[in-house]
Protein backbone atom coordinates (compact mmCIF):
# COMPACT_ATOMS: atom_id res chain seq x y z
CA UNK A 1 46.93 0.01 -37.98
CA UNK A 2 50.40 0.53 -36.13
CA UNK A 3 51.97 -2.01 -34.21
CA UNK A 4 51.01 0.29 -31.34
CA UNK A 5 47.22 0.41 -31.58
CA UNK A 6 47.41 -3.28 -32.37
CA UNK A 7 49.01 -3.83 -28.76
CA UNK A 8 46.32 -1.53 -27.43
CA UNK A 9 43.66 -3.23 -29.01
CA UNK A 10 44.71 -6.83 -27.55
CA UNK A 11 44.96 -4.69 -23.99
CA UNK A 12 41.38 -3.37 -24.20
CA UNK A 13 40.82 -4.96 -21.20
CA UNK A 14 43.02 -5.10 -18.09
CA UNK A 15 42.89 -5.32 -13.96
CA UNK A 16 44.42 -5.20 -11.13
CA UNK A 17 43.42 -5.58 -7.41
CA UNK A 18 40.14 -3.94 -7.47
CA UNK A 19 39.20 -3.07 -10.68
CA UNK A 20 39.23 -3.83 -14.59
CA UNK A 21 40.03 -1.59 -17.34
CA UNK A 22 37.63 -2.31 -20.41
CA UNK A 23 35.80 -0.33 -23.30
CA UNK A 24 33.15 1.60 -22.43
CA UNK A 25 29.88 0.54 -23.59
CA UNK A 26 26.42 2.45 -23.95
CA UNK A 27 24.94 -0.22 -21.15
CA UNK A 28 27.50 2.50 -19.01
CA UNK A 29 25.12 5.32 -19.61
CA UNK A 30 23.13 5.01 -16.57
CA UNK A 31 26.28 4.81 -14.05
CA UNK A 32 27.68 7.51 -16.16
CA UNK A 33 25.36 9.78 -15.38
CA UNK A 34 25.46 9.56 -12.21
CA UNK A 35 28.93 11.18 -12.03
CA UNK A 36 28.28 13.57 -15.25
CA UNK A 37 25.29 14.87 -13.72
CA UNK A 38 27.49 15.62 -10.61
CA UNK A 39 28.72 19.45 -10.16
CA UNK A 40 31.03 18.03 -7.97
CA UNK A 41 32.61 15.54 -10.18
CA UNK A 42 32.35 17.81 -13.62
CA UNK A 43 33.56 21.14 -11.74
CA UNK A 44 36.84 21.41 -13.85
CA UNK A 45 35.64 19.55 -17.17
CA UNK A 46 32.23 20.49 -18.15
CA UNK A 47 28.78 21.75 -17.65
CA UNK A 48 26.60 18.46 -15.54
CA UNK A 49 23.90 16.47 -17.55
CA UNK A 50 20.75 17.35 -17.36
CA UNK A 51 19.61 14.18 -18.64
CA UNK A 52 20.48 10.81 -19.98
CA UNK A 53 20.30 10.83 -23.01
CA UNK A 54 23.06 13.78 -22.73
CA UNK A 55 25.38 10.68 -21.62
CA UNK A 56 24.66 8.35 -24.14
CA UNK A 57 25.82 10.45 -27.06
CA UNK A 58 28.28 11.79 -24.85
CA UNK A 59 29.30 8.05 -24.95
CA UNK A 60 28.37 7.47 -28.23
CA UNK A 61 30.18 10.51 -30.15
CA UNK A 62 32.87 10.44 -27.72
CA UNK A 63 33.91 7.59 -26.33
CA UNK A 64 32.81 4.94 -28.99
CA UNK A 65 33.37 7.03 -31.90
CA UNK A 66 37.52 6.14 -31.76
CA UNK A 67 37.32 4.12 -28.93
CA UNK A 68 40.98 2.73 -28.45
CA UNK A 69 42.64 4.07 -25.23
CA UNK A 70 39.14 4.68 -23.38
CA UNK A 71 38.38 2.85 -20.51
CA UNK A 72 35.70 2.19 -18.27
CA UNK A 73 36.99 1.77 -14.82
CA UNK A 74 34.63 -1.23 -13.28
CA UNK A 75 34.80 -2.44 -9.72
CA UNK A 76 35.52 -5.94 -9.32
CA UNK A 77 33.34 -6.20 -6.41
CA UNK A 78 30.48 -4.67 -7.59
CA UNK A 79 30.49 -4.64 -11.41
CA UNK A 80 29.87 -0.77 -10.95
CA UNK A 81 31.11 1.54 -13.14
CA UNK A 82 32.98 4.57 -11.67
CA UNK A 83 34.30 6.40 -13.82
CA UNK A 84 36.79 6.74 -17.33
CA UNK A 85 40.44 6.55 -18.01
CA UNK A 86 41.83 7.74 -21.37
CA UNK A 87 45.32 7.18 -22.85
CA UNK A 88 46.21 8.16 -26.46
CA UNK A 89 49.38 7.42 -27.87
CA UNK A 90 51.57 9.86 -29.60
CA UNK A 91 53.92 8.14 -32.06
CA UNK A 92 55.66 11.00 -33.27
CA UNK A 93 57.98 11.32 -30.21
CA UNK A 94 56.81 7.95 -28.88
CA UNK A 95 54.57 9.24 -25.91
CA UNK A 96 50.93 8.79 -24.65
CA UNK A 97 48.75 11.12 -22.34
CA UNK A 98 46.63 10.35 -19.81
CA UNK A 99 43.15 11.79 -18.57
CA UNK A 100 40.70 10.47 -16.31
CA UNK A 101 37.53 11.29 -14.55
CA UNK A 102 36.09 9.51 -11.23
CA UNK A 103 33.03 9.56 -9.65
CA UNK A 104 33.26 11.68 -6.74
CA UNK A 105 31.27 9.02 -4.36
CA UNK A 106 34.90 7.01 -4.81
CA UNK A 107 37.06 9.41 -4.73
CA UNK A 108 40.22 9.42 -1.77
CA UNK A 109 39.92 5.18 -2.22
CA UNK A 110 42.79 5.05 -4.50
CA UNK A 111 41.09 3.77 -7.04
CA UNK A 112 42.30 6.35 -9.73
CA UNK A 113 45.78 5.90 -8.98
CA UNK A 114 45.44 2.24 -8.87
CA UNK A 115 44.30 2.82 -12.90
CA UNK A 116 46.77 5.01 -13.71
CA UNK A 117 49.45 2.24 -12.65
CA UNK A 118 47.86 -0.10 -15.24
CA UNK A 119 48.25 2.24 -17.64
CA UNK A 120 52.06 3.15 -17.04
CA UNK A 121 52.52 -0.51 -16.77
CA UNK A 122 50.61 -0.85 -20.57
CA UNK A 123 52.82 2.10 -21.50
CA UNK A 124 56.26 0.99 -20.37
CA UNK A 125 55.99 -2.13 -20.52
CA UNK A 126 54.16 -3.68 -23.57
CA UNK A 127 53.98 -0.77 -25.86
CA UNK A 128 57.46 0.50 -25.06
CA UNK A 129 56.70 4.32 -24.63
CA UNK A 130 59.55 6.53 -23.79
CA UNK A 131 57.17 9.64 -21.91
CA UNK A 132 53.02 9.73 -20.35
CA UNK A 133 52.16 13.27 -19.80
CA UNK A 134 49.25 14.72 -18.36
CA UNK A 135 47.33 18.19 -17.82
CA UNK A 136 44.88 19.13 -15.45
CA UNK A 137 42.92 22.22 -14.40
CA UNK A 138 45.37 24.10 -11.80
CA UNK A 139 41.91 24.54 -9.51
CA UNK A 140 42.06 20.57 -9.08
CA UNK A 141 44.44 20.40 -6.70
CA UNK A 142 43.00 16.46 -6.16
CA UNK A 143 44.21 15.49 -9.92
CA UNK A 144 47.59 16.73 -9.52
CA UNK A 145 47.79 14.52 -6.59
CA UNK A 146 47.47 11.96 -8.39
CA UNK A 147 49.40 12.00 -11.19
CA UNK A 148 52.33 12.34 -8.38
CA UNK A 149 51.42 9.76 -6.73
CA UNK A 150 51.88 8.22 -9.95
CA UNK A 151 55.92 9.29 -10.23
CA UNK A 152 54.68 11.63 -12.20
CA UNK A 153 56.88 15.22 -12.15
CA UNK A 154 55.37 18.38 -12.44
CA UNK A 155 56.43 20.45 -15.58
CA UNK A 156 54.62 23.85 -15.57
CA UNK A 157 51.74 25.75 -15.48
CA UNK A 158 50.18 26.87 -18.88
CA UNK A 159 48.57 30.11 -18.21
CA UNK A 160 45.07 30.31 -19.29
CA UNK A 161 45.20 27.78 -22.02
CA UNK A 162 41.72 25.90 -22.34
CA UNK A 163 38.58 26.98 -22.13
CA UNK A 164 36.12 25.52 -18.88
CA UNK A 165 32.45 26.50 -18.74
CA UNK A 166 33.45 30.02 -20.63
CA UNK A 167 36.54 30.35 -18.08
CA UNK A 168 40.04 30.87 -19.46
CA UNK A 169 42.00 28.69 -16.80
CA UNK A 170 45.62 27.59 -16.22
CA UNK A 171 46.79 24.16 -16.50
CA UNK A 172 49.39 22.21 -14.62
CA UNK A 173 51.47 19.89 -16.69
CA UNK A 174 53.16 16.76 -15.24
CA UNK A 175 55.38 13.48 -16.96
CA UNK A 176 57.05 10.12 -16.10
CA UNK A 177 59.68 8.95 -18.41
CA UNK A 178 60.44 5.41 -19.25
CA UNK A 179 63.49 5.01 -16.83
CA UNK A 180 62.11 6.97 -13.99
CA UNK A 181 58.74 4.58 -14.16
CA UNK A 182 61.74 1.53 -14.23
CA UNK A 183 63.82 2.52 -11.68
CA UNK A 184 60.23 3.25 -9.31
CA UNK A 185 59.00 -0.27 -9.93
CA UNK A 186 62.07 -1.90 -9.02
């Protein structure tokens, strides 16, 4: 295990104002579901659930299978799960990517850029990453928000690069390097 994963393994569970940051569990299924059975919420990542059990190996096979860098975001208020933050480290060039999902009944709270600042913290701070990148669907303009909200700078637009429900689509490409996150912060 690098030094790396180590550090992310002793931060499997952070928080800030409103929420905590922990590993997602299959006791998550049932508020899962009620964002992956969502068109509104899944619109730019995948076909909704149809059922339950759909989540839980989505959870399973997914998210537990190499769970390190995937989050459940939790309200503190509420214990209510709302949705999932990923970050996977890149140590070839020293870098980690970020993707996220929310439950649309939350979204315009803040509460997805209020994880995404725990995780640039984690990034910059304790594991000593020199770039976070992130991608999103160019039809979510909400995402790209955001990651600039973030500090985040847009890069480019891949042209038809991934696949969504049998859709060639474009994706917009943004990053925050080490010293711009610094300098932000200050």
């Amino acid at each position: 295990m690098s030094n790396k994963n180590l550090l992310m393994v002793k931060h499997s569970q952070m928080e800030s104002e409103r929420i905590t940051l922990r590993p997602i569990l299959l006791s998550d299924a049932d508020d899962m579901y009620e964002y992956t059975s969502d068109e509104q919420t899944t619109r730019y990542i995948y076909d909704p659930h149809t059922d339950l059990n759909q989540t839980k190996k989505m959870i399973a096979n997914y998210y537990m299978k190499q769970p390190i860098g995937m989050y459940a975001i939790m309200l503190k208020e509420s214990n209510k799960m709302i949705g999932t933050i990923e970050f996977r480290i890149h140590e070839g060039n020293n870098s980690g990517e970020l993707g996220f999902t929310l439950n649309s009944h939350f979204w315009g709270k803040g509460y997805m850029t209020e994880a995404g600042k725990v995780i640039l913290e984690l990034a910059f701070h304790t594991l000593g990453l020199d770039r976070v990148y992130a991608g999103h669907d160019a039809r979510n303009v909400a995402s790209g928000k955001v990651l600039s909200r973030l500090g985040m700078t847009y890069e480019g637009t891949l042209r038809r690069d991934q696949m969504v429900k049998g859709v060639l689509t474009d994706s917009r490409h943004y990053s925050i390097l080490k010293e711009e996150y610094l300098n932000s912060t200050k």
